[in-house]
PDB file of N, CA and C in Angstrom:
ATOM      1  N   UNK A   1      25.167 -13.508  10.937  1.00  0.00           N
ATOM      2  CA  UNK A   1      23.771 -13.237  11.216  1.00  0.00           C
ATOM      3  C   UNK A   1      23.367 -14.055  12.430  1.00  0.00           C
ATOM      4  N   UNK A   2      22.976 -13.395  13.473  1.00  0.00           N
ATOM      5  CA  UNK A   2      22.224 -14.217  14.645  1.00  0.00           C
ATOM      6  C   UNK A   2      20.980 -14.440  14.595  1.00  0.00           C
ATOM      7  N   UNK A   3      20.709 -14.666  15.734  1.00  0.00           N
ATOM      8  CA  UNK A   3      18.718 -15.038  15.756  1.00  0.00           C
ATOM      9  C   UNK A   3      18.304 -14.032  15.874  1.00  0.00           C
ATOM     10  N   UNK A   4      18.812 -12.723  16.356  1.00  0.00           N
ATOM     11  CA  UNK A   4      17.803 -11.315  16.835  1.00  0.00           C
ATOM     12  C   UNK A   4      17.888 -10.498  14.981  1.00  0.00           C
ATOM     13  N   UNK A   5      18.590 -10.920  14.325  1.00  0.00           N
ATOM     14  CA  UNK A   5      18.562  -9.878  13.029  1.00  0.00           C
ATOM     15  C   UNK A   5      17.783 -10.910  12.362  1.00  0.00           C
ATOM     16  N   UNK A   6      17.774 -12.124  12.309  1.00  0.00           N
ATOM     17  CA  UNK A   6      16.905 -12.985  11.619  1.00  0.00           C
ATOM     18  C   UNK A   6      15.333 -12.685  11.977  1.00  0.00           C
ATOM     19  N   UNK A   7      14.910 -12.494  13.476  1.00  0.00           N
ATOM     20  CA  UNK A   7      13.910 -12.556  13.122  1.00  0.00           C
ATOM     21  C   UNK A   7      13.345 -10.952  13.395  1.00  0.00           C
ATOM     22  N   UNK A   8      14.168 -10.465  13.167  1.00  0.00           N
ATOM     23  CA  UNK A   8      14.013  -8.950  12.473  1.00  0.00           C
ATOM     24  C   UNK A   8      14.055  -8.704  11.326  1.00  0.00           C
ATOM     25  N   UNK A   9      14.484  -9.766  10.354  1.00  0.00           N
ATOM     26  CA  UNK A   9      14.027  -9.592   8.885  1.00  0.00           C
ATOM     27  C   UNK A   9      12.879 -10.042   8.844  1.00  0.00           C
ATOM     28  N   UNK A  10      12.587 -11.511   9.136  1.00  0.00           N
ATOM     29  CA  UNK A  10      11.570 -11.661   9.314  1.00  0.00           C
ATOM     30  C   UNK A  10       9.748 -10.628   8.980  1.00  0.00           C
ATOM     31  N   UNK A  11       9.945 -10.504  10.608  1.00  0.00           N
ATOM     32  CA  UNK A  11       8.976  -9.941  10.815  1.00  0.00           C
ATOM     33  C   UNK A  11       8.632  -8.076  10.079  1.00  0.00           C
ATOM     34  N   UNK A  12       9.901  -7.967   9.263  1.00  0.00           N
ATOM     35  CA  UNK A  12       9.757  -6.601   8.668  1.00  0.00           C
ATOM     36  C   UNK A  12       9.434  -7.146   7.100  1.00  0.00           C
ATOM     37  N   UNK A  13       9.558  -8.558   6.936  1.00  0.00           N
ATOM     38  CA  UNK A  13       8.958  -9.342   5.365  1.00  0.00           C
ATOM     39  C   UNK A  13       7.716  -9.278   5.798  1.00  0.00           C
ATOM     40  N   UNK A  14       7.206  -9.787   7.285  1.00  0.00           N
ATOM     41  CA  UNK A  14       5.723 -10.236   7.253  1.00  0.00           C
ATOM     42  C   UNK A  14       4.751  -8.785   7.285  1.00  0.00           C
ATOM     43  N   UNK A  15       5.401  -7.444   7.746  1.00  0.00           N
ATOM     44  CA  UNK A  15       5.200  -6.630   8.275  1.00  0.00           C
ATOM     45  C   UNK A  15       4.751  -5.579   6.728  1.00  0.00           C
ATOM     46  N   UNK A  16       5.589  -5.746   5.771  1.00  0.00           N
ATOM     47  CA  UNK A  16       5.667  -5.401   4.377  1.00  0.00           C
ATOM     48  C   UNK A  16       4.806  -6.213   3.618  1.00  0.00           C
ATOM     49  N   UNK A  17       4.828  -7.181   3.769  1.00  0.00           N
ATOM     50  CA  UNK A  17       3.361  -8.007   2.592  1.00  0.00           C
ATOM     51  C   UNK A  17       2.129  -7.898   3.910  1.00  0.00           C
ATOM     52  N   UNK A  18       1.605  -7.865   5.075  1.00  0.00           N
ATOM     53  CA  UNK A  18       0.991  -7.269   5.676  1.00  0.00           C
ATOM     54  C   UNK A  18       0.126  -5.747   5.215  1.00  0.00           C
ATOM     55  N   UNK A  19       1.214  -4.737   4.768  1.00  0.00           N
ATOM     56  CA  UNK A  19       0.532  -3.364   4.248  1.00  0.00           C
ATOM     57  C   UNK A  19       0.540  -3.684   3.079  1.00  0.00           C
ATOM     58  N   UNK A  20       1.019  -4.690   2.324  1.00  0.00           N
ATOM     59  CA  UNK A  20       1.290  -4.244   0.723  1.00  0.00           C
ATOM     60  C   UNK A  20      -0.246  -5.156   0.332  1.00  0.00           C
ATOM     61  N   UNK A  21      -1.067  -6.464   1.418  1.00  0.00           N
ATOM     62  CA  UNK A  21      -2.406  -6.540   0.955  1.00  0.00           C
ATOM     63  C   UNK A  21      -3.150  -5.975   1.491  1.00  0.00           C
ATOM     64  N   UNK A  22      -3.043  -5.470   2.505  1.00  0.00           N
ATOM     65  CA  UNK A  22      -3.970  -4.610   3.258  1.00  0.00           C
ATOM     66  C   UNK A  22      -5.086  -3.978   2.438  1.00  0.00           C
ATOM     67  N   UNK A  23      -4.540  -3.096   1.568  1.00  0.00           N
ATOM     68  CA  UNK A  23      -5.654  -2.537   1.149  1.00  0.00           C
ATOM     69  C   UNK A  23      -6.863  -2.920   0.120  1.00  0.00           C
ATOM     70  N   UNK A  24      -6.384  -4.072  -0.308  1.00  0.00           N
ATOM     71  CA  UNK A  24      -6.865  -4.633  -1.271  1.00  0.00           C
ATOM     72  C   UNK A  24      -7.377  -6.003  -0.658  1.00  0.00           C
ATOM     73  N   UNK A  25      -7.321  -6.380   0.577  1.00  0.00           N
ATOM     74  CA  UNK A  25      -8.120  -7.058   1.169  1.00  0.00           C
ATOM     75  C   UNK A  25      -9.394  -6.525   2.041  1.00  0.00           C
ATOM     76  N   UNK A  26      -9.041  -5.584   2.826  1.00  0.00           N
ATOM     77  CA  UNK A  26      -9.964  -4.625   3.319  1.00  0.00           C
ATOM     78  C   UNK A  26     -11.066  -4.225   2.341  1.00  0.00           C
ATOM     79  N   UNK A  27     -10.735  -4.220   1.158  1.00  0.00           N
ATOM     80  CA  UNK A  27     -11.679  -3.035   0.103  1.00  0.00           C
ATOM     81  C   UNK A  27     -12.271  -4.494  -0.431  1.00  0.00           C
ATOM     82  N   UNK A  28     -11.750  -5.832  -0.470  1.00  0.00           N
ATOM     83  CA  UNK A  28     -12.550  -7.212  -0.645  1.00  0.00           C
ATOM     84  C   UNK A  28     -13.372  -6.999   0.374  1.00  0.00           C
ATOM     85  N   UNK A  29     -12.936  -7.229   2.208  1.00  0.00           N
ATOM     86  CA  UNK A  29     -13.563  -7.176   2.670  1.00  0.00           C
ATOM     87  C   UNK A  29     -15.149  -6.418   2.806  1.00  0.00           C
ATOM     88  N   UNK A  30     -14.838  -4.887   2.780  1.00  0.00           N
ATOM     89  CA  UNK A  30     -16.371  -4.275   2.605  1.00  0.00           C
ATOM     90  C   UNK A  30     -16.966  -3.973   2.154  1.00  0.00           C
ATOM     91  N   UNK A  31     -16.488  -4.728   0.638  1.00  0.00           N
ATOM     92  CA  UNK A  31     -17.655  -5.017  -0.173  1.00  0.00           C
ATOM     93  C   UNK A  31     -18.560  -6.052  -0.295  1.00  0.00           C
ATOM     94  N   UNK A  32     -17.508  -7.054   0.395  1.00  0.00           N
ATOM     95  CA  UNK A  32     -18.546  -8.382   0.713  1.00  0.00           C
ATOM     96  C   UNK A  32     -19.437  -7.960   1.457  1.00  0.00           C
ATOM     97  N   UNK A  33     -19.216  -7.400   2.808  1.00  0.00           N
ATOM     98  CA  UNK A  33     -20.334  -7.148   3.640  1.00  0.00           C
ATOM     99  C   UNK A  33     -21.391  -6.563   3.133  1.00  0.00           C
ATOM    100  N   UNK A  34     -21.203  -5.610   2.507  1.00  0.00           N
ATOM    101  CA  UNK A  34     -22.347  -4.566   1.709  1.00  0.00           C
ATOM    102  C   UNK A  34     -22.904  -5.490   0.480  1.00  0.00           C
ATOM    103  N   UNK A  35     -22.557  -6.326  -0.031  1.00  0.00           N
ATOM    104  CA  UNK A  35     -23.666  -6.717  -1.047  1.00  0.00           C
ATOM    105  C   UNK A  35     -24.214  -8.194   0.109  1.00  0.00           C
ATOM    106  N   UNK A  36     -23.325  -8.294   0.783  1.00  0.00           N
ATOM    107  CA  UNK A  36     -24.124  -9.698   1.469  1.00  0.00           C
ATOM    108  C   UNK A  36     -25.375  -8.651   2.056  1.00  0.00           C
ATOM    109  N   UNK A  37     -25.386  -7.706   2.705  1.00  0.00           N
ATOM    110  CA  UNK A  37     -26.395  -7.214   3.680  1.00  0.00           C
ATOM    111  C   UNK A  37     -26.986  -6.804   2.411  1.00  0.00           C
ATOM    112  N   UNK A  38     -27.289  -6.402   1.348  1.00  0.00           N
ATOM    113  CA  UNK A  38     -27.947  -5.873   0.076  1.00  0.00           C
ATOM    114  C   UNK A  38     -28.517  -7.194  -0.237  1.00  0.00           C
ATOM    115  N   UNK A  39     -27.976  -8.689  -0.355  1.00  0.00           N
ATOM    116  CA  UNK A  39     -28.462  -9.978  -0.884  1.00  0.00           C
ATOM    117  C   UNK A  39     -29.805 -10.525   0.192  1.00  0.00           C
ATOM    118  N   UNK A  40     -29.411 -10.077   1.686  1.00  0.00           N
ATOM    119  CA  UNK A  40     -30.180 -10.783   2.925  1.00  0.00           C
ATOM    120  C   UNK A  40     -31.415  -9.405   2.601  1.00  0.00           C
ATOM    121  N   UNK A  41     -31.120  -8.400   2.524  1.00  0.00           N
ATOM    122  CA  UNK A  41     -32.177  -7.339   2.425  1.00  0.00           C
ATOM    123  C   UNK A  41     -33.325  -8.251   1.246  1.00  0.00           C
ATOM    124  N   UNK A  42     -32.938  -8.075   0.396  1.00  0.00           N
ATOM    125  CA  UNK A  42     -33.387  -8.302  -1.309  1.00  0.00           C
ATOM    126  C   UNK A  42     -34.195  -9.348  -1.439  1.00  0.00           C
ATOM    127  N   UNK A  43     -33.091 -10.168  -1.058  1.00  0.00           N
ATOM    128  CA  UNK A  43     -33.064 -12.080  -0.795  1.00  0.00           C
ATOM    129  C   UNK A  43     -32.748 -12.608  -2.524  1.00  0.00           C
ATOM    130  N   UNK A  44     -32.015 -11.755  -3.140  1.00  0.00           N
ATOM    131  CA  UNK A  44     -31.448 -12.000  -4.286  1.00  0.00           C
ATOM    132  C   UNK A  44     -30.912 -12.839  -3.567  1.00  0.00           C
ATOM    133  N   UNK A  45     -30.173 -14.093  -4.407  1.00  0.00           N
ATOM    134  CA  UNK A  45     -29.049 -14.753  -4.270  1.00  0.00           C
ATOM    135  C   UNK A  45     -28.234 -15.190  -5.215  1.00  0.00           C
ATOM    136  N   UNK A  46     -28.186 -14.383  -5.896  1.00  0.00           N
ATOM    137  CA  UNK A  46     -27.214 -14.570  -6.892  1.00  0.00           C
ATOM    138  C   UNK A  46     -25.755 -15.053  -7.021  1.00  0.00           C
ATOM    139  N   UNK A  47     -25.071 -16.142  -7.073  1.00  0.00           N
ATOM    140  CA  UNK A  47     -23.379 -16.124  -7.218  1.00  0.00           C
ATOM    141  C   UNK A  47     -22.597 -14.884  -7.421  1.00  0.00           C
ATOM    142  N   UNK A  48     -22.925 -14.800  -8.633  1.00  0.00           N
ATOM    143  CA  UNK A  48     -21.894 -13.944  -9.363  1.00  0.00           C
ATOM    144  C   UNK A  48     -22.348 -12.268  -9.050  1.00  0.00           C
ATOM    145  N   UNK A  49     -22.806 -12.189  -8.350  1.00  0.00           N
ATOM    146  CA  UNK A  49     -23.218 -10.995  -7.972  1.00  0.00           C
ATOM    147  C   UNK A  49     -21.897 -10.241  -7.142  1.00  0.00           C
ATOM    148  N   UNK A  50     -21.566 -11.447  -6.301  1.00  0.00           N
ATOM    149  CA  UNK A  50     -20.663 -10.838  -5.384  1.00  0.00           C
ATOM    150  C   UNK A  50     -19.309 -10.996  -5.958  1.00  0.00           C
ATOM    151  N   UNK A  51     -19.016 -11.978  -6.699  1.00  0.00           N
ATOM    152  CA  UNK A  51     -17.583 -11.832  -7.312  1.00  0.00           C
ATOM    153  C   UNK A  51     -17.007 -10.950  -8.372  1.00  0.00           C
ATOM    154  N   UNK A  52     -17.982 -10.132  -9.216  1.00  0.00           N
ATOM    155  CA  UNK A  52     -17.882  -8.939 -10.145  1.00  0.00           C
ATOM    156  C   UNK A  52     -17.713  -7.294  -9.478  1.00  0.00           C
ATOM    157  N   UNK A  53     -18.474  -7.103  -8.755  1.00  0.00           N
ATOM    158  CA  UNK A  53     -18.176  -6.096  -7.797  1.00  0.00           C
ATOM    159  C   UNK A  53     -16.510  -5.989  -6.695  1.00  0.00           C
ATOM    160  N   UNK A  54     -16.508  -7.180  -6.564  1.00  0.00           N
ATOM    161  CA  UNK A  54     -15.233  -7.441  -5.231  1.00  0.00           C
ATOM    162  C   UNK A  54     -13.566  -7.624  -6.660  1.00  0.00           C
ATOM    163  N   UNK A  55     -13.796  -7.716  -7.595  1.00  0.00           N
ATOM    164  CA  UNK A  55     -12.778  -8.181  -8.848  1.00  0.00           C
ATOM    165  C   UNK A  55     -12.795  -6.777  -9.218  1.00  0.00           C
ATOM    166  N   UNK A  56     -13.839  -5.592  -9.411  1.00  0.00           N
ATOM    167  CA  UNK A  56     -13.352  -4.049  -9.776  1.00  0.00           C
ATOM    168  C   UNK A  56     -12.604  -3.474  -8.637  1.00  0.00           C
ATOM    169  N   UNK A  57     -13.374  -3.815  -7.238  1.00  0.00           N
ATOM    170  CA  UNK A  57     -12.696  -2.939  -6.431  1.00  0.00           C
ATOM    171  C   UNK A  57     -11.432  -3.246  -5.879  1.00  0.00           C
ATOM    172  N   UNK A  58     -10.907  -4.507  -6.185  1.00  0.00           N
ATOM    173  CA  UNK A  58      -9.870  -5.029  -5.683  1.00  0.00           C
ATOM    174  C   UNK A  58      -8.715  -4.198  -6.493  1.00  0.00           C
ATOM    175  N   UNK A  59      -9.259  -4.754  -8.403  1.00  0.00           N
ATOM    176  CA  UNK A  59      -8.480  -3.707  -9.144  1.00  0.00           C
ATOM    177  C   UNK A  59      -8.171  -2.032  -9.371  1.00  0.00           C
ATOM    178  N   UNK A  60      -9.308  -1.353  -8.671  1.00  0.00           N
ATOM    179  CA  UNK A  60      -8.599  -0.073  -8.675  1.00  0.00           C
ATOM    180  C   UNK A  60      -8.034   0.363  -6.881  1.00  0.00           C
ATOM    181  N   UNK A  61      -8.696  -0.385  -6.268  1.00  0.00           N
ATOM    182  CA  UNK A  61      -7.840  -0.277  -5.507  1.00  0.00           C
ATOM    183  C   UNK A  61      -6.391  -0.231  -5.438  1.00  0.00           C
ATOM    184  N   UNK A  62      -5.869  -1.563  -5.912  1.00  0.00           N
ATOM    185  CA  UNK A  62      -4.586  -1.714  -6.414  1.00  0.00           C
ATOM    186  C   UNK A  62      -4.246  -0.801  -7.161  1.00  0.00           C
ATOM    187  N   UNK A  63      -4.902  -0.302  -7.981  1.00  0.00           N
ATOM    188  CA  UNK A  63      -4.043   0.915  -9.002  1.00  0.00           C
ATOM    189  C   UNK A  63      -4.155   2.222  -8.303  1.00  0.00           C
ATOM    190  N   UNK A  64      -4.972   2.297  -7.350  1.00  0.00           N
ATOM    191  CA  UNK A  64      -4.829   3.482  -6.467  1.00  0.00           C
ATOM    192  C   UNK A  64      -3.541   3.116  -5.571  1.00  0.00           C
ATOM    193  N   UNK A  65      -3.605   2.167  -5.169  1.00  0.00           N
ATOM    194  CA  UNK A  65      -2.376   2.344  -4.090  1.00  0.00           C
ATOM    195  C   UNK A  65      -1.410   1.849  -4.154  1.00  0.00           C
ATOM    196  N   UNK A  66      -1.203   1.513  -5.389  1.00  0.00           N
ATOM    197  CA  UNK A  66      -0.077   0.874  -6.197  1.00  0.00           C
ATOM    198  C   UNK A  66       1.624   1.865  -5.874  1.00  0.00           C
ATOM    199  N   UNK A  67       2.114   2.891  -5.650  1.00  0.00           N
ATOM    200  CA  UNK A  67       2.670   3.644  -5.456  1.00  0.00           C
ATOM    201  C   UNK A  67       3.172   3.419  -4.071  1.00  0.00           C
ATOM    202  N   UNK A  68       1.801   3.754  -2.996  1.00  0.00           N
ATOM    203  CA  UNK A  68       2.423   3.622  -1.554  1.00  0.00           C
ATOM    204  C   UNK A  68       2.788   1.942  -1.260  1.00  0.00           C
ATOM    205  N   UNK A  69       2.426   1.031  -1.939  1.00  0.00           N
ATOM    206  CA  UNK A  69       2.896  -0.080  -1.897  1.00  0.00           C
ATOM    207  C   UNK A  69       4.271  -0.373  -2.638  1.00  0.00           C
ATOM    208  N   UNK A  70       4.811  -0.131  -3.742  1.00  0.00           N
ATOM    209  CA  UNK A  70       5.408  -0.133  -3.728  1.00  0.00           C
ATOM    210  C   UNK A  70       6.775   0.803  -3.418  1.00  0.00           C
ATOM    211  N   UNK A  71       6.829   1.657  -2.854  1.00  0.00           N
ATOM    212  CA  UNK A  71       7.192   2.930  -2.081  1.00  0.00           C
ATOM    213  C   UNK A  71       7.842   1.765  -0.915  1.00  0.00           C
ATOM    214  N   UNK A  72       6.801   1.158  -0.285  1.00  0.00           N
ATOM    215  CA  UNK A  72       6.970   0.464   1.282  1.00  0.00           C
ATOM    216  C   UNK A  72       7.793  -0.870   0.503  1.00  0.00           C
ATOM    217  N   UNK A  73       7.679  -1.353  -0.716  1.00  0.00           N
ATOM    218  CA  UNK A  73       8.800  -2.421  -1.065  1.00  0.00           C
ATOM    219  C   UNK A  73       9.917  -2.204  -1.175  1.00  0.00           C
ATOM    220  N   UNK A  74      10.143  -1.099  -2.044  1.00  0.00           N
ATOM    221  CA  UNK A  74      11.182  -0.762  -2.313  1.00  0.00           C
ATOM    222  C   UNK A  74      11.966  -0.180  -0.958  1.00  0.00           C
ATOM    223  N   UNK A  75      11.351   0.534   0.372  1.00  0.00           N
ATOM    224  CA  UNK A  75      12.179   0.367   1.232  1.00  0.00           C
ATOM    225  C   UNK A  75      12.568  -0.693   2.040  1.00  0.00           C
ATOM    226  N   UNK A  76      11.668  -1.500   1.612  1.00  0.00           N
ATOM    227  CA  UNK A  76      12.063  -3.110   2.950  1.00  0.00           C
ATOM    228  C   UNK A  76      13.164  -3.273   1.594  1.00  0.00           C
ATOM    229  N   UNK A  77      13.026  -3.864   0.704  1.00  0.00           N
ATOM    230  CA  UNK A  77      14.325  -4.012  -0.140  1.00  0.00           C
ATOM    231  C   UNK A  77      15.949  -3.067   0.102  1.00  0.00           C
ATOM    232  N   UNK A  78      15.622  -1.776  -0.103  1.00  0.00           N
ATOM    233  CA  UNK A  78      16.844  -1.564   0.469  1.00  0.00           C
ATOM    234  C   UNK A  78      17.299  -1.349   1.673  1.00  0.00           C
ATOM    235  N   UNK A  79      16.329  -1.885   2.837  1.00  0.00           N
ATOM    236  CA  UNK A  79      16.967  -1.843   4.019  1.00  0.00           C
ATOM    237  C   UNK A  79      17.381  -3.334   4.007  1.00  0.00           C
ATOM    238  N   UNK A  80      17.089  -3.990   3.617  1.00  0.00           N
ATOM    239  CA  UNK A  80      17.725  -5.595   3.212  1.00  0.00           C
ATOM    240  C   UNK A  80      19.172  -5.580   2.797  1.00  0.00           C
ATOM    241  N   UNK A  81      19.169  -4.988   1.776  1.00  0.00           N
ATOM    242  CA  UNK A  81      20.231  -4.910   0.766  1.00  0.00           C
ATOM    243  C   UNK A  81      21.372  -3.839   1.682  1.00  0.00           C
ATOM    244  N   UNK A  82      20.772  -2.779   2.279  1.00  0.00           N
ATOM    245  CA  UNK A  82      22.283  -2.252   3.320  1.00  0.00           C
ATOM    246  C   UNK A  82      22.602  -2.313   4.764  1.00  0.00           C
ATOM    247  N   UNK A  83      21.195  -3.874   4.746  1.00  0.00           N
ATOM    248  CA  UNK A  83      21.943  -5.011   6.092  1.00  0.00           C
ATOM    249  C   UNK A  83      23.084  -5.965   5.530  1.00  0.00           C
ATOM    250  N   UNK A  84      22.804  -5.807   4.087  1.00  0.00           N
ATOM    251  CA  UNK A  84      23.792  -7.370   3.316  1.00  0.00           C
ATOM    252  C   UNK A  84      25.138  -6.682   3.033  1.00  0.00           C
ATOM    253  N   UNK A  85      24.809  -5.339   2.604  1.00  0.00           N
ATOM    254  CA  UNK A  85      26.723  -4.636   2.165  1.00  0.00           C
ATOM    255  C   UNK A  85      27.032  -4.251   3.565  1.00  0.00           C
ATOM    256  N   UNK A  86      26.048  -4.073   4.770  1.00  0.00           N
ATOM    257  CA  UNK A  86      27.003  -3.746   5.992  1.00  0.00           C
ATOM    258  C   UNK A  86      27.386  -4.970   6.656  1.00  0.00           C
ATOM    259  N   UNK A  87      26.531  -5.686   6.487  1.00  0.00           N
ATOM    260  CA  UNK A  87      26.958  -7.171   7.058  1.00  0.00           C
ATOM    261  C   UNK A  87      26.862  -7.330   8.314  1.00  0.00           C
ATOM    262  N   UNK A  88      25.691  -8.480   8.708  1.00  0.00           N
ATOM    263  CA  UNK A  88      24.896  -8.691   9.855  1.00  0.00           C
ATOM    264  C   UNK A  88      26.038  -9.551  11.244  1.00  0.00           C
ATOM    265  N   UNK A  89      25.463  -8.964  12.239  1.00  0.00           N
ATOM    266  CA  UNK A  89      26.373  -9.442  13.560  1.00  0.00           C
ATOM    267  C   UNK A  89      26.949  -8.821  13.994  1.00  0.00           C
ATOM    268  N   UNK A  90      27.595  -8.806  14.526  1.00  0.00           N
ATOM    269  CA  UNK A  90      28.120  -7.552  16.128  1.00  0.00           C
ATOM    270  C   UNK A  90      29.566  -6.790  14.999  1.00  0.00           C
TER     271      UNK A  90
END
């Protein structure tokens, strides 16, 4: 194994947990925005306002995209696994 396949695993690990939170950070993300701009509207300020809303959508998110995530693991895994039985380096 050299430095060019190393940090080609690498960056196809960072590249794979990259999409695999994606969506479930994004869907954190705009929900924060939307109840923060709903809290500054209101001038509620409630804590727990924002952490009950952002804890459902995180979870069906995940169960919505639970599939194409792991779909995208299971191929970084076996492109791992038939760099290791072909065996890395010239």
């Amino acid at each position: 194994m050299n430095e060019a396949d190393a940090l080609d695993l690498v960056q196809s690990a960072i590249w794979t947990v990259i999409v695999g939170a994606g969506p479930a950070v994004g869907a954190a993300m705009a929900v924060g925005i939307v109840i923060a701009l709903v809290q500054a509207l209101t001038q509620v300020q409630e804590m727990t306002l924002t952490f009950v809303p952002k804890i459902i959508v995180v979870f069906v998110t995940i169960s919505l995209m639970a599939p194409f995530i792991g779909a995208h693991f299971v191929a970084f895994t076996e492109g791992v696994y038939s760099r290791i039985e072909k065996g890395y380096g010239p």
